[in-house]
Protein backbone atom coordinates (compact mmCIF):
# COMPACT_ATOMS: atom_id res chain seq x y z
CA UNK A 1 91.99 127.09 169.36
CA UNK A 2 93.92 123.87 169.61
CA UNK A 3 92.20 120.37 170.05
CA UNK A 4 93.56 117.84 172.04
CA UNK A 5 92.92 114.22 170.64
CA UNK A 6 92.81 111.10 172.40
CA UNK A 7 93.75 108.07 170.32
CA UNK A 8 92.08 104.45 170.97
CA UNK A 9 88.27 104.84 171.03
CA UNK A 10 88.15 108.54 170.04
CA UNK A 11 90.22 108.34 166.76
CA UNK A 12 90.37 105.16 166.09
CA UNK A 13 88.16 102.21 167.29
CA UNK A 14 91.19 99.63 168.41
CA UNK A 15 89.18 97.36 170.59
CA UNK A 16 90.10 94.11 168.37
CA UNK A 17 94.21 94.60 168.67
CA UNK A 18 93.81 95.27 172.27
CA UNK A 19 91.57 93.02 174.11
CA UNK A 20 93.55 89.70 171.74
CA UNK A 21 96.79 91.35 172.81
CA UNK A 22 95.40 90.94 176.43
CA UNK A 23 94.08 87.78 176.14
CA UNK A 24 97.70 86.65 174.34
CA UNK A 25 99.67 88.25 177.52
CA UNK A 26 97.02 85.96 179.77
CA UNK A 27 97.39 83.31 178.57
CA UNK A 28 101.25 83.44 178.65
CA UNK A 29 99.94 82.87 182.98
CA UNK A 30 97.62 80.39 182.37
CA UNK A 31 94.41 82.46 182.17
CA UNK A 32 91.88 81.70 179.89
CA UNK A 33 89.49 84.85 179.37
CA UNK A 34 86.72 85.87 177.46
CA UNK A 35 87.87 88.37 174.89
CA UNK A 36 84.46 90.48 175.92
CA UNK A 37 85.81 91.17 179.44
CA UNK A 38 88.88 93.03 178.55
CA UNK A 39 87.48 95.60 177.02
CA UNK A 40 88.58 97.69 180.28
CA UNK A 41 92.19 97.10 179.01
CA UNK A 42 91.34 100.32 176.71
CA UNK A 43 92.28 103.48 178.00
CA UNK A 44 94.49 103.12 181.23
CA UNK A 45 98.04 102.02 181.63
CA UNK A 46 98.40 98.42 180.74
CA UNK A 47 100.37 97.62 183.73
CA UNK A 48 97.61 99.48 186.03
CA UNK A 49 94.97 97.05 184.84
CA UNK A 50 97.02 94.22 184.95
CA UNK A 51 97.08 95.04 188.67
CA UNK A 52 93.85 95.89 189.26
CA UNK A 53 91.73 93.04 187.55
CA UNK A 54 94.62 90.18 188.01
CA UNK A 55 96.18 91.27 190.70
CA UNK A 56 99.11 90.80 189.64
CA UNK A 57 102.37 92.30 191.47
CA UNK A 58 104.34 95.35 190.14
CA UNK A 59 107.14 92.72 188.55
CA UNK A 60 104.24 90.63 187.02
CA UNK A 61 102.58 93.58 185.86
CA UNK A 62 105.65 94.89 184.07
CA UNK A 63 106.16 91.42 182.60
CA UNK A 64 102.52 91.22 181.31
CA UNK A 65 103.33 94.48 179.13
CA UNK A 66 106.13 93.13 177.82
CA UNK A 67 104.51 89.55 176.78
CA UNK A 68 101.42 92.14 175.50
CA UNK A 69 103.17 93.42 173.40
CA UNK A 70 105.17 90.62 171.73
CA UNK A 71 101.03 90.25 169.74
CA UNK A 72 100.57 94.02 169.50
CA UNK A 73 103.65 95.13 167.61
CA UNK A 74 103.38 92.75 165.01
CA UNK A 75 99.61 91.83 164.72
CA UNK A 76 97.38 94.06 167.54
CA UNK A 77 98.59 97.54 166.30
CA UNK A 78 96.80 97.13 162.53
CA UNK A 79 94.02 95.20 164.28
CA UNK A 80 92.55 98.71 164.16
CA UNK A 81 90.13 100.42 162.11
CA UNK A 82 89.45 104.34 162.10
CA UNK A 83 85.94 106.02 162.79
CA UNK A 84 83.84 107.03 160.39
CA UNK A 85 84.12 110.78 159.53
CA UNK A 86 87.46 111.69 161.42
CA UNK A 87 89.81 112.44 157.94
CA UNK A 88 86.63 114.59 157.28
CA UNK A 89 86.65 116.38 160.56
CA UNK A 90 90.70 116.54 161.02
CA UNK A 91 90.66 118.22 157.64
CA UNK A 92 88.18 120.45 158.06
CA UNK A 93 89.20 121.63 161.58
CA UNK A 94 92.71 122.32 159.96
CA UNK A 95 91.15 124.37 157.20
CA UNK A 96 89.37 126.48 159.99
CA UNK A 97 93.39 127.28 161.52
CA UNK A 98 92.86 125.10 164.68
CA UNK A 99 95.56 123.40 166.16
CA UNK A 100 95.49 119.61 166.44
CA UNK A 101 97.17 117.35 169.12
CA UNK A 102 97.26 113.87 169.90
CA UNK A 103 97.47 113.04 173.47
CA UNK A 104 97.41 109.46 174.32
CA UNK A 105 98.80 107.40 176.97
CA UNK A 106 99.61 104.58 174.53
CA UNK A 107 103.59 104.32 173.90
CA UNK A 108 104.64 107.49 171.62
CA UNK A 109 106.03 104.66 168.96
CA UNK A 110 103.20 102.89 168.65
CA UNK A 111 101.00 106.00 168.46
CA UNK A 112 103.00 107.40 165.07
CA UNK A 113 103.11 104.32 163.62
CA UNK A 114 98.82 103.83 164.03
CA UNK A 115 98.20 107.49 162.40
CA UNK A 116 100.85 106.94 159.97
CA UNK A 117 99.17 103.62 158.77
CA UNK A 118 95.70 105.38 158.51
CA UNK A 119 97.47 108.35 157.05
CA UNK A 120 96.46 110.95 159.94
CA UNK A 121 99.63 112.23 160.98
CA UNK A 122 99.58 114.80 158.48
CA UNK A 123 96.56 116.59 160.18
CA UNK A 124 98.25 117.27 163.86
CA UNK A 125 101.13 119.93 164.89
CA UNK A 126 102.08 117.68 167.81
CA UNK A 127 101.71 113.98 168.55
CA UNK A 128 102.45 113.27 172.52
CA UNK A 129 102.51 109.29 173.82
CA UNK A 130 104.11 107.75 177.04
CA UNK A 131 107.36 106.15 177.12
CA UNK A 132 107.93 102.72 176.53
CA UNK A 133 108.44 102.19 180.27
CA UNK A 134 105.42 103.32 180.81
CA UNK A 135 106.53 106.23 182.28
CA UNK A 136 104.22 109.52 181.34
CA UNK A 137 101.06 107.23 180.93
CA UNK A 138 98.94 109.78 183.31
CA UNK A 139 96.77 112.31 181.04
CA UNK A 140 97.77 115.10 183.21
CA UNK A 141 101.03 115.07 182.33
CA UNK A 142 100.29 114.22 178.46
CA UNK A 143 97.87 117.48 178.36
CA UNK A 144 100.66 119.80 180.46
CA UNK A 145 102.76 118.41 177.51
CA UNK A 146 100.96 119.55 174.56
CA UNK A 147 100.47 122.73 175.90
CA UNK A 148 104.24 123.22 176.66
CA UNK A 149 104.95 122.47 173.28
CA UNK A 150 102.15 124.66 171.85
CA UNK A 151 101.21 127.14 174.57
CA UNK A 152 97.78 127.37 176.54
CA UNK A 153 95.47 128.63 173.94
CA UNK A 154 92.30 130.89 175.21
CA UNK A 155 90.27 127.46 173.81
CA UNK A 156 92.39 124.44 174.27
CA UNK A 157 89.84 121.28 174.24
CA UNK A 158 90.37 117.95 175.16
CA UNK A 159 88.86 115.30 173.11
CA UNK A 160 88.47 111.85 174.67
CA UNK A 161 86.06 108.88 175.50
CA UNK A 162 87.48 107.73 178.98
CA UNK A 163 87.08 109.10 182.47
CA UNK A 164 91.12 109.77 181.96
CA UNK A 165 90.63 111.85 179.32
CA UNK A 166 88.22 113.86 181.47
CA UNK A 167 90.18 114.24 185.08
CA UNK A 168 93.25 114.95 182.44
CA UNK A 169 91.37 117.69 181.27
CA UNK A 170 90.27 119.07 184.37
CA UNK A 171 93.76 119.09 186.77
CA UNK A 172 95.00 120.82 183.76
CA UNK A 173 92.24 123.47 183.34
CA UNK A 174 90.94 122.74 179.33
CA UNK A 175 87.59 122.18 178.16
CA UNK A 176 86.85 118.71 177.92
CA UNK A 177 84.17 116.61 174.82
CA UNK A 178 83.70 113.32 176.38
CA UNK A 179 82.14 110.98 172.81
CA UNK A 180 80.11 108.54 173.57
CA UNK A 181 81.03 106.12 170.68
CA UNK A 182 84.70 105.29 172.55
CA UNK A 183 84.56 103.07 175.17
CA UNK A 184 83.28 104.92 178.17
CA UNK A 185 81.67 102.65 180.76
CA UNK A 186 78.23 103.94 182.63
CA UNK A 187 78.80 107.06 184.66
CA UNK A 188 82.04 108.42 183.12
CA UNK A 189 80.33 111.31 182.10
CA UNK A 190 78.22 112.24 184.37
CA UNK A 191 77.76 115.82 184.43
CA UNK A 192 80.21 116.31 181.67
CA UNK A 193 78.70 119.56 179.43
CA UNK A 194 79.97 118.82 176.24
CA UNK A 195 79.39 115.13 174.73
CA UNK A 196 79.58 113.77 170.93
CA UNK A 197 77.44 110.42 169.62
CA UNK A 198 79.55 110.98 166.33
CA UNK A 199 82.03 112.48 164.31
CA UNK A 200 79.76 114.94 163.31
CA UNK A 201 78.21 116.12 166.67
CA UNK A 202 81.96 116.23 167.63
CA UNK A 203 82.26 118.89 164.98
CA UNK A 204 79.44 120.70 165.55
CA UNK A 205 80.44 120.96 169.37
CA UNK A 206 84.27 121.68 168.96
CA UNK A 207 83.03 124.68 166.66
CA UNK A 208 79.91 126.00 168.74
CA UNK A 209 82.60 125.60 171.85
């Protein structure tokens, strides 16, 4: 079996670094936002949502990221804090022989240096992140990734708590968990089979799977 793990909201709970990274990169334009509206930052490619909810042009968009991440790299990053349970259930999933991933469309360098503050690197055979250019963000190509590196397993599960996690996990043919402590909005999964409150339900369902 190997487990595919998303980072922000399935690992880790990294809503504080984000949305004030956000709100830092707004302001940099003259927008003034409340800090409880950018949750939707979490999950997709910066630049994307830039886009989207500012509609901001390509150039801006890329220029946004940049500003983003003058706060993130030296503050946002450690404004982070991991989920109850998961050294528990990395451990014991690695005592059981399954194969861990990380898959997350955060930059690669950011994503080493998270789990190697919380000391989780040493539980996962593969860590996979987008480029700094934000090229790779899409979860397809993140998921063909991992299983590149480490094959296409009989059960290969993706673990996530966006709706990118879950369309990752289906153009690429794995078994998706969708947990419902991330930051999923209403409807993101709908008709999903397999769903975790908590670290231990997640358990229970990656082992029952």
């Amino acid at each position: 079996m190997i487990v595919i793990f998303d980072l922000d909201g399935t690992l880790t709970n990294s809503e504080e670094g984000i949305t004030k990274s956000v709100q830092y990169a707004l302001r940099h334009y003259g927008i003034e936002e409340d800090i409880s509206r950018l949750r939707r930052f979490i999950g997709p490619p910066l630049s994307r949502s830039f886009m989207k909810f500012y509609s901001f042009s390509e150039r801006q968009a890329k220029e946004a990221v940049s500003v983003y991440r003058e706060y993130y790299s030296e503050k946002g990053i450690f404004e982070n804090k991991v989920y109850p349970g998961i050294p528990e259930l990395l451990a014991l999933l690695r005592s059981k022989g399954i194969r861990l991933a990380v898959g997350s469309s955060k930059p690669e360098v950011y994503v080493r240096k998270i789990l190697d503050h919380f000391d989780l690197e040493q539980y996962f055979d593969l860590i996979v992140g987008s480029n700094l250019d934000e090229t790779m963000t899409d979860k397809k190509e993140i998921i063909e990734k991992v299983i590149h590196e480490l094959g296409r397993d009989e059960k290969t599960i993706m673990v996530g708590d966006r709706i990118f996690d879950r369309n990752g996990a289906e153009q690429t043919g794995v078994k998706f968990i969708g947990v419902t402590y991330g930051f999923a909005g209403p409807y993101e999964f709908d008709g999903v089979a397999h769903t975790a409150a908590d670290t231990k339900e997640l358990e229970e369902t990656i082992l029952t799977m």
